[in-house]
Protein backbone atom coordinates (compact mmCIF):
# COMPACT_ATOMS: atom_id res chain seq x y z
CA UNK A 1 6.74 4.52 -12.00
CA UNK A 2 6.90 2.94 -8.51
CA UNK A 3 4.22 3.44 -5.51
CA UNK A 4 5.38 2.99 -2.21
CA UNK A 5 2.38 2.32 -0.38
CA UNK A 6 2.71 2.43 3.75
CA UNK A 7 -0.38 1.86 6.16
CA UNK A 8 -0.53 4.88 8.54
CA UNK A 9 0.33 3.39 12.34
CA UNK A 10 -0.87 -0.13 11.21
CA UNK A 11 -1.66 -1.73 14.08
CA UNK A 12 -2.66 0.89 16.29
CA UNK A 13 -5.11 2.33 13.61
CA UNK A 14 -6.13 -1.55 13.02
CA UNK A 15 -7.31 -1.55 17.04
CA UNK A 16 -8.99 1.78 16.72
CA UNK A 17 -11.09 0.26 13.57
CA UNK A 18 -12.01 -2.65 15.62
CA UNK A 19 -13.01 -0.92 18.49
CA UNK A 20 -14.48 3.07 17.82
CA UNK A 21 -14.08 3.84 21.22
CA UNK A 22 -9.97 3.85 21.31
CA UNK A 23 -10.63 6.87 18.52
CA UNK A 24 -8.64 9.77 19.40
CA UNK A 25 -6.66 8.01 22.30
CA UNK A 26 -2.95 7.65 22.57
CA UNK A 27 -2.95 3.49 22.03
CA UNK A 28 -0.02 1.91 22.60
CA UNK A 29 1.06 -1.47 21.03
CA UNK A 30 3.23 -3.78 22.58
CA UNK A 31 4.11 -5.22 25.79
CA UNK A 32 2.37 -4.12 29.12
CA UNK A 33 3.55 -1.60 31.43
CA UNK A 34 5.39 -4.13 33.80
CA UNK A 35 6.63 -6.64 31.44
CA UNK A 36 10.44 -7.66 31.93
CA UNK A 37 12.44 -5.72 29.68
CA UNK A 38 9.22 -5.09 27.28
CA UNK A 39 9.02 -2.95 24.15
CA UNK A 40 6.77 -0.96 22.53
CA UNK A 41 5.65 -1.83 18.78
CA UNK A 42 4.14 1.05 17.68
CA UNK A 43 1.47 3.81 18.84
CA UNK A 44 -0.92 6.06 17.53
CA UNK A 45 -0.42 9.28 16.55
CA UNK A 46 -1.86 10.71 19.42
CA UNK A 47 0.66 8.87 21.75
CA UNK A 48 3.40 10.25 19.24
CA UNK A 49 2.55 13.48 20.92
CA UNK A 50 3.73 12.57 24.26
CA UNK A 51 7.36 11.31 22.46
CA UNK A 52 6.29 7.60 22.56
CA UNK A 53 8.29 5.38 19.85
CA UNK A 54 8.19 2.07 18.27
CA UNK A 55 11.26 0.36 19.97
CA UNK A 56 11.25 2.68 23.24
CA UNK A 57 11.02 0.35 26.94
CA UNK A 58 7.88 0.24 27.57
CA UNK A 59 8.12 1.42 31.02
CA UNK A 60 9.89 4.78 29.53
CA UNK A 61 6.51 4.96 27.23
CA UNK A 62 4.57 4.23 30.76
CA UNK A 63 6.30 7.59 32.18
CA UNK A 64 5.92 9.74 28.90
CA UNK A 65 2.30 8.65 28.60
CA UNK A 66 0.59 6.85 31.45
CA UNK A 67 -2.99 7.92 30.56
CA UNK A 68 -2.07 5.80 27.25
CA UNK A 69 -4.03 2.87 26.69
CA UNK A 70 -1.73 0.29 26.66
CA UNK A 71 -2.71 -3.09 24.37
CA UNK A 72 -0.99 -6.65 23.68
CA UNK A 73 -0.59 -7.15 19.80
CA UNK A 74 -3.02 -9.51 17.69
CA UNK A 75 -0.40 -10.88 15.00
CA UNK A 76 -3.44 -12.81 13.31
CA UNK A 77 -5.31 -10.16 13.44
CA UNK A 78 -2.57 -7.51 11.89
CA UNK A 79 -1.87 -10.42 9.05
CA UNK A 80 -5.39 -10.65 8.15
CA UNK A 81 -6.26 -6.76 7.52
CA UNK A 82 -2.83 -6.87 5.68
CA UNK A 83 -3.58 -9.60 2.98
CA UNK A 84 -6.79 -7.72 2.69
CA UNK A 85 -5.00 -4.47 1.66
CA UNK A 86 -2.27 -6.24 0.34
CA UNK A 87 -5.00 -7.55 -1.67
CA UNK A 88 -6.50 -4.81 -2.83
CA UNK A 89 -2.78 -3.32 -4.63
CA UNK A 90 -2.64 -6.40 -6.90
CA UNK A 91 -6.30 -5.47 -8.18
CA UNK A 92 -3.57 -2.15 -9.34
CA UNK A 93 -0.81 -4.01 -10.78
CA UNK A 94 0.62 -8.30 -10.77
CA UNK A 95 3.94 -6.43 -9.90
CA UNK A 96 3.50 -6.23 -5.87
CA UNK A 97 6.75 -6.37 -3.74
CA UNK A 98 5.62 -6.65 -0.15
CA UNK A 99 8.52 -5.47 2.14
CA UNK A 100 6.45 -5.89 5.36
CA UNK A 101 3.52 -6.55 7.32
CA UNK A 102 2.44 -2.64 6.58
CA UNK A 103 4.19 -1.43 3.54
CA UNK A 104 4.61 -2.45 -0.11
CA UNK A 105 6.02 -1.43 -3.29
CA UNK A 106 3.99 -1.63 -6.46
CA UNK A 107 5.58 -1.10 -10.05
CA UNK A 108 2.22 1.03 -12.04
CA UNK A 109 4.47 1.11 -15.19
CA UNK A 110 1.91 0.60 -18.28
CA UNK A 111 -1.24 0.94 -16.26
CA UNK A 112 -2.24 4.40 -17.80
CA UNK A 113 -4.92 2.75 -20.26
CA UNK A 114 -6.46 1.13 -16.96
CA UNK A 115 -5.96 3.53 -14.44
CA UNK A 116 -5.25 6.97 -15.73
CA UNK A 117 -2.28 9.02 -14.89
CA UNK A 118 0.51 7.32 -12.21
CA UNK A 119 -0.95 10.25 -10.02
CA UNK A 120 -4.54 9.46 -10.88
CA UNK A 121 -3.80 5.68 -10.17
CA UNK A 122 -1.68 6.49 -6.85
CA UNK A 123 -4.93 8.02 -5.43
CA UNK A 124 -7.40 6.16 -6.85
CA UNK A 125 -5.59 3.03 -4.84
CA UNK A 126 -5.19 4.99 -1.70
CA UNK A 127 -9.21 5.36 -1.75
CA UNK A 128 -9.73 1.76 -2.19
CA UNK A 129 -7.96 0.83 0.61
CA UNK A 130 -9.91 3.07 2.87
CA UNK A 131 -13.15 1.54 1.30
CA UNK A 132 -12.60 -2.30 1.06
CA UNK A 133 -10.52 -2.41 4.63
CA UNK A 134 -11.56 1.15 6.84
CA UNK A 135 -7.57 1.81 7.19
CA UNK A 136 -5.64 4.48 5.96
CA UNK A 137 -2.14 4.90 3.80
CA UNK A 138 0.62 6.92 2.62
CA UNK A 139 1.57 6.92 -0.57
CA UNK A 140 4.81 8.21 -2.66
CA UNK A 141 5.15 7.99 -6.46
CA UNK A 142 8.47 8.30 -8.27
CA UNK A 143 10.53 6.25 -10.90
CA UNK A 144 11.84 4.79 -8.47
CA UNK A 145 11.77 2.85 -5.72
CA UNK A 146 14.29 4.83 -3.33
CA UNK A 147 12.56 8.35 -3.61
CA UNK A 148 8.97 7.07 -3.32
CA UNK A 149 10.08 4.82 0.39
CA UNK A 150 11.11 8.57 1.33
CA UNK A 151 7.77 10.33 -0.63
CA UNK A 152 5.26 8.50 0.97
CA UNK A 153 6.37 9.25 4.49
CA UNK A 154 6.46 13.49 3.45
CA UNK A 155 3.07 13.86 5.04
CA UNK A 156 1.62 11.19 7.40
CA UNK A 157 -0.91 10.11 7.93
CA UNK A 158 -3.04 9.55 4.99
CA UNK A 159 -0.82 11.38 2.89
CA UNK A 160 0.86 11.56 -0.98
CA UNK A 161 3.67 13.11 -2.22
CA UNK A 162 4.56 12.72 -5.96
CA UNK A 163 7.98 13.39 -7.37
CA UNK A 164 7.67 13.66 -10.97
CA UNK A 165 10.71 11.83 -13.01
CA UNK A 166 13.44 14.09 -13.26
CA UNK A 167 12.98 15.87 -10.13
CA UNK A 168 14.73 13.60 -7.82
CA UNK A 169 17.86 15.06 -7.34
CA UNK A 170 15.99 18.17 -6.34
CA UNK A 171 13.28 16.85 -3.86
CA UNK A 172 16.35 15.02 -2.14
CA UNK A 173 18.22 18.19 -2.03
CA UNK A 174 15.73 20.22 -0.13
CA UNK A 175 15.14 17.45 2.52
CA UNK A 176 17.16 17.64 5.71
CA UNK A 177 19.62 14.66 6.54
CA UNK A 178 17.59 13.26 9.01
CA UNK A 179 14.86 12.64 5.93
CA UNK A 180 17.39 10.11 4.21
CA UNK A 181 16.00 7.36 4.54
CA UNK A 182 19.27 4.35 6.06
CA UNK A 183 20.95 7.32 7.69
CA UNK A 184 21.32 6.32 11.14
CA UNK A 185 22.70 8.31 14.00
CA UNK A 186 26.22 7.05 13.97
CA UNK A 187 26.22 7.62 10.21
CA UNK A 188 24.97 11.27 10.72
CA UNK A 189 27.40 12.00 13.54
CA UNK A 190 30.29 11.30 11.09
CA UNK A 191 29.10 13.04 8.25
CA UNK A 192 28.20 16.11 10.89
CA UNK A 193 31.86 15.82 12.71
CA UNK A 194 33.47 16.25 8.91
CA UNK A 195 31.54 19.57 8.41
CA UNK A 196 28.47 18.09 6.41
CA UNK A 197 25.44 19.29 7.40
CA UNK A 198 23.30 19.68 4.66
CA UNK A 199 22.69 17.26 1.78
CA UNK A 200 23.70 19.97 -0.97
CA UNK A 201 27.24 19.81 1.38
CA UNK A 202 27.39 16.05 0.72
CA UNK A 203 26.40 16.57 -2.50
CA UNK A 204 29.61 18.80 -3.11
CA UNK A 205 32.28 16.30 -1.60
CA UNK A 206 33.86 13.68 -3.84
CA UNK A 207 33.29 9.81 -3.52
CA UNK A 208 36.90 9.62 -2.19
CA UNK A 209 36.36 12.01 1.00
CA UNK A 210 33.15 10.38 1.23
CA UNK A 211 35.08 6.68 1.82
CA UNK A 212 37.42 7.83 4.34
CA UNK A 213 34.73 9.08 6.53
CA UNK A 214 32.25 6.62 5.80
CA UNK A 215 34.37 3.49 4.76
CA UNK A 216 33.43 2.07 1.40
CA UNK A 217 29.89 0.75 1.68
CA UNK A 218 28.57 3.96 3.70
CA UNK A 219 30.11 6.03 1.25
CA UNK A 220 28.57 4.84 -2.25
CA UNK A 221 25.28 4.42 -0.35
CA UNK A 222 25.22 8.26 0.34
CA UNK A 223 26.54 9.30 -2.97
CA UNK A 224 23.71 7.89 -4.85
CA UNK A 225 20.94 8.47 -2.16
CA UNK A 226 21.61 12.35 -2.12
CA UNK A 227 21.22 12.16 -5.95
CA UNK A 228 17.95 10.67 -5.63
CA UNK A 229 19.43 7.39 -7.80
CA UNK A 230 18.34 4.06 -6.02
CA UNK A 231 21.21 2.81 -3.95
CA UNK A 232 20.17 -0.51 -4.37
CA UNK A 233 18.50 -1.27 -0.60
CA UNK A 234 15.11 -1.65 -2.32
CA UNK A 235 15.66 -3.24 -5.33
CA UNK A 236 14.28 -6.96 -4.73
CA UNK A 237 16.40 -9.64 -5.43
CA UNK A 238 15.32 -12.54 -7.65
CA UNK A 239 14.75 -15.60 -5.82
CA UNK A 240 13.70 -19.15 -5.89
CA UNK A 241 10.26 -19.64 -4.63
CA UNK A 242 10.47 -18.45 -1.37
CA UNK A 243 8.90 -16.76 1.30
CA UNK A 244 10.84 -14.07 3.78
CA UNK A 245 10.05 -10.97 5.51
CA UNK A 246 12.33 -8.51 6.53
CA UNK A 247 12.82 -5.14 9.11
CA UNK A 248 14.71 -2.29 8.82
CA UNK A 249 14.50 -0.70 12.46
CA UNK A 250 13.56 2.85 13.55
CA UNK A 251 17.39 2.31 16.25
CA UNK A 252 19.75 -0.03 15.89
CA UNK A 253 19.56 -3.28 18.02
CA UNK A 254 22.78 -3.96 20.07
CA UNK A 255 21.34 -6.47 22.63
CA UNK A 256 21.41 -9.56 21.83
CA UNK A 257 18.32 -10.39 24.01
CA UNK A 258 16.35 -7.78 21.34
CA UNK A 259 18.35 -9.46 18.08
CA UNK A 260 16.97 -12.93 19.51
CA UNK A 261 13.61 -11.41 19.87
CA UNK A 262 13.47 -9.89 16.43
CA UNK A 263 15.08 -13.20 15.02
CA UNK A 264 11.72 -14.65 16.33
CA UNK A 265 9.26 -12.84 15.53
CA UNK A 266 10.60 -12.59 12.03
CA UNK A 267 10.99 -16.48 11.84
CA UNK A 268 6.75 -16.35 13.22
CA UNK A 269 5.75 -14.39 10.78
CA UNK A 270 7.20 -16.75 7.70
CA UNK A 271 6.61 -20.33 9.84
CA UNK A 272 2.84 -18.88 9.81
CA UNK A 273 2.61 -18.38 5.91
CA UNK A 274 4.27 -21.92 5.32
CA UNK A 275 1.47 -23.12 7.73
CA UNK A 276 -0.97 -21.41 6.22
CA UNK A 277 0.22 -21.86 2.34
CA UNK A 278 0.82 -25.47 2.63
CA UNK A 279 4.57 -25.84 2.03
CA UNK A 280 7.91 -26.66 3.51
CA UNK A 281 11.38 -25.90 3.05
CA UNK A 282 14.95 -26.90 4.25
CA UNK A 283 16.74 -23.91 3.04
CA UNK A 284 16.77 -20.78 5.60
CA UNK A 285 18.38 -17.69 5.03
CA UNK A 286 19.11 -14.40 7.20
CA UNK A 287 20.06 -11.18 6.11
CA UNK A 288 21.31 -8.62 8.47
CA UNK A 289 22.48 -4.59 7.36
CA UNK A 290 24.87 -2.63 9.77
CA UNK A 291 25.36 1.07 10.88
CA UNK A 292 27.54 1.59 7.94
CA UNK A 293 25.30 -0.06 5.38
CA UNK A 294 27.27 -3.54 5.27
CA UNK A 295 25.12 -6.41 4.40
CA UNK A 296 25.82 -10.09 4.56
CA UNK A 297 22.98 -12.69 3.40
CA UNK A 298 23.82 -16.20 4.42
CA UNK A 299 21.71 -19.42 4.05
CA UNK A 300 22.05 -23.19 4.71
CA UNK A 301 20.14 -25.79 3.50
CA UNK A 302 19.69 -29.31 5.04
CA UNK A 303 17.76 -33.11 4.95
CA UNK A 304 15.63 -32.43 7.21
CA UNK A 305 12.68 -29.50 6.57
CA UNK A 306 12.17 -26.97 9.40
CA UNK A 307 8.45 -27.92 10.63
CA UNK A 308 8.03 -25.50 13.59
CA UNK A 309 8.50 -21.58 14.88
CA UNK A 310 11.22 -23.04 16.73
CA UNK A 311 13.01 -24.87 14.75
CA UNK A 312 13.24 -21.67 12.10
CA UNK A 313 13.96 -19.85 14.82
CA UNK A 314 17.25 -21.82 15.78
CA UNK A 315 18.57 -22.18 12.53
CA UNK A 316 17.84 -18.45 11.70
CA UNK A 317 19.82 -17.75 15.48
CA UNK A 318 22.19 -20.26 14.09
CA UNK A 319 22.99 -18.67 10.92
CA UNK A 320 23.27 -15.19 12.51
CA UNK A 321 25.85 -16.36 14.96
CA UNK A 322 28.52 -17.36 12.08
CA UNK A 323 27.45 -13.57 10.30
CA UNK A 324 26.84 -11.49 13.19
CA UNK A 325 30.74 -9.55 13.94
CA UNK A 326 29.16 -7.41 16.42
CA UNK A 327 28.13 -3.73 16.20
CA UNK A 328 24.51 -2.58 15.52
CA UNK A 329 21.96 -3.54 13.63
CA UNK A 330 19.67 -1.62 11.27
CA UNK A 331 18.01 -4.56 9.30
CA UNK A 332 17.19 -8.04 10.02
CA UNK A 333 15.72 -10.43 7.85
CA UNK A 334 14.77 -13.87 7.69
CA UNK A 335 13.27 -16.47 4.75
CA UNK A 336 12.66 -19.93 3.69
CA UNK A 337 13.96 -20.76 -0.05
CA UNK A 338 13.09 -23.36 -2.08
CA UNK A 339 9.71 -23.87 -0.91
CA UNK A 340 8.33 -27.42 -1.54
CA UNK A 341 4.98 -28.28 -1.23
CA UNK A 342 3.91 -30.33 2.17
CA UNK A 343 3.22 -33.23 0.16
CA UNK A 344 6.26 -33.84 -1.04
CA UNK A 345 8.36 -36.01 0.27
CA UNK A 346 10.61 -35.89 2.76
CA UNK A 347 13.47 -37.41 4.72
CA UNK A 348 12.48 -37.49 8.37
CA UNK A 349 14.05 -37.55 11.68
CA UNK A 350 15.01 -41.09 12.86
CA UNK A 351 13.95 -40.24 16.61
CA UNK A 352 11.48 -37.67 17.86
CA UNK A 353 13.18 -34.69 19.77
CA UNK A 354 9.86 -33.23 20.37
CA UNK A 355 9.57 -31.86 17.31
CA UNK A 356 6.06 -33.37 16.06
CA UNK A 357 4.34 -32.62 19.40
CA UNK A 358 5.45 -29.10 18.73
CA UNK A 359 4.42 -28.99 15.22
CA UNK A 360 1.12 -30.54 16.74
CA UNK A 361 0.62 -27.62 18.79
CA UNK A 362 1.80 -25.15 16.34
CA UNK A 363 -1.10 -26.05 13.40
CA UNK A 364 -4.04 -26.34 16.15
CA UNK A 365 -3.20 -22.67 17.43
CA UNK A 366 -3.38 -21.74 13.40
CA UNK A 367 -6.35 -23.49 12.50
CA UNK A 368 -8.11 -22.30 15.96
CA UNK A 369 -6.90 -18.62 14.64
CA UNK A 370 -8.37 -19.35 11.49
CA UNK A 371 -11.48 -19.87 12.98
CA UNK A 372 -11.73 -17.36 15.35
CA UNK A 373 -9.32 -14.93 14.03
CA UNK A 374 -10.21 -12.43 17.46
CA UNK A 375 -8.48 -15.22 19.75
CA UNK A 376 -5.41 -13.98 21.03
CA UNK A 377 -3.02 -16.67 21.93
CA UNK A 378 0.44 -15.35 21.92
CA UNK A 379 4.52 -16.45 23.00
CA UNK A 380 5.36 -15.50 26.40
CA UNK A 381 8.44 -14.21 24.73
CA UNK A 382 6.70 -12.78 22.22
CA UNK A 383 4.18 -10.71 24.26
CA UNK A 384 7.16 -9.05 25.91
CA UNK A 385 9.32 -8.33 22.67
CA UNK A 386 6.36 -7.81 19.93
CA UNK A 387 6.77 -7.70 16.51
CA UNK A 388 7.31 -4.05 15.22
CA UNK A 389 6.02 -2.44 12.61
CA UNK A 390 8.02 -0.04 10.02
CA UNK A 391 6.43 3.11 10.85
């Protein structure tokens, strides 16, 4: 049985632990109102009300909500609080595949004698997290991994939904499209322009008429999802020793301004584990999905190992470019393979471009962080296109 475990409005609810008085208000995460082209990250529930959205222009969230109280993100500070709960679903189970900053999936299989019942265990884990780190989750149980990403988002926030096995061609069944989890818009429109409405319609329609209006990849994706069988999206695949993070987004990104800015942020988020773990690598890879469920992983590896944000960043950009054939984008992801520790060694540059300085720069800011992990010091770039988080 799988868990898919995913922390309710992460870093909203992570700004209204560390300050009780943004409680109840509609707190926005992102850029401020202002900011050249600036996005929002995500919000609170409360600003949910007023139609605010991770990914929405944060001057349209400004107009929706303008009594919203509108906050720059604290990467360190989201990164800590999630190794902490992160931390707390490997005291459930060594079998932990973290798909984001906020959400996880954790394989319970043969915990019974330890835990009790997968049901018992799912809640007995959601409780812990509220105890050891003050946040909330949602949680969805099924055997497998597909139907519990869509269970644990059935009743946010702080909810559980448990399909037992067998049942998931049913709970998919009553769901509306729109629940499907990798259905995006354009993929809807098509299947709503052929007459399909209804997931028991798709259901109905053969594999062939699903191809010619969905092409070939579209079209076994949505076969098996509407039968509740895992189409594959979140089944990891087995790697060398690596680290990578990865985001499937709420819209797809067409500009390439945004694309660059996601690049980024995802190439951040693994530079600061390498930092922070101790290794190095010179093998970076970048995975990006389409509209119609297409998905092309390319990597490169070279002499020299990437030492800075910037330097993962350009060879993630890099390897995009020779991917990327235009069109939108519903996932983005971005790793270092082959991770080395930082003592082994290396060939280096013959002539400094710059490089070490940045480096330089790049492990004070972490070990300052470290030791004062309330200090906000953030990107210009980044503090206009934050990071966003999957909910």
């Amino acid at each position: 049985m799988f868990l898919h475990v995913d922390l309710d409005a992460f870093y909203a609810s992570v700004e209204q632990l560390d300050n009780p008085q943004l409680k109840g208000k509609p707190v926005i995460i992102g850029a401020l109102p202002g900011t050249r082209r600036g996005v929002v990250s995500t919000c609170s529930y409360e600003a949910r009300q007023y139609g605010v959205h991770s990914a929405m222009p944060v001057e349209a969230a400004y107009r929706l909500c303008p009594q919203g109280v509108f906050i720059p993100p604290r990467m360190k500070r989201y990164r800590e609080k999630s190794r902490e709960v992160m931390a707390v679903f490997y005291d459930f189970s060594p079998d932990v595949q973290q798909i984001s900053i906020d959400e996880a999936f954790i394989d319970i299989t043969g915990t019974e004698r330890l835990f009790g019942p997968p049901e018992t265990t799912a809640r007995t884990l959601k409780a812990a997290v509220r105890e050891h780190t003050g946040l909330t989750v949602s949680a969805g149980l099924a055997a497998n991994r597909y139907v519990a990403k869509i269970a644990s988002g059935m009743s946010k926030p702080d909810g559980f939904c448990h399909v037992p096995p067998g049942d998931e061609a049913q709970f998919i069944e009553q769901l509306p499209l729109e629940k499907i989890w990798g259905l995006g818009d354009k993929t809807r429109k098509k299947m709503h322009d052929a007459g399909l409405y209804t997931v028991s319609a798709v259901k109905n329609v053969s594999l062939e008429l699903l191809e010619h209006i969905l092409g070939t990849a579209g079209a076994m994706f949505v076969y098996n999802a509407v039968r509740g069988i895992d189409p594959g999206i979140c089944t990891p695949v087995p790697l060398s020793r690596s680290i990578s993070t990865e985001q499937t987004y709420e819209f797809s990104l067409y500009d390439r301004y945004i694309i660059d800015t996601a690049l980024m942020e995802l190439a951040g988020t693994v530079m600061f584990r390498m930092l922070n773990e101790g290794w190095h690598s010179r093998t970076v890879c970048v995975k990006l999905r389409y509209d119609d469920f297409t998905t092309h992983t390319i990597q490169e590896t070279v002499d020299i190992p990437v030492a800075t944000e910037q330097a993962l960043f350009t060879r993630a950009s890099r390897l995009f470019d020779k991917k990327y054939t235009g069109g939108g984008i519903r996932l983005l992801g971005v790793g270092a393979l082959n991770l080395e520790p930082e003592s082994t060694p290396v060939q280096q540059e013959l002539f400094d471009d710059g490089n070490k300085k940045l480096q330089t720069v790049e492990r004070t800011v972490l070990q300052l962080k470290n030791k004062h992990p309330d200090l906000t010091i953030t990107k210009a770039r980044l503090l206009s296109r934050p990071e966003t988080d999957t909910e």
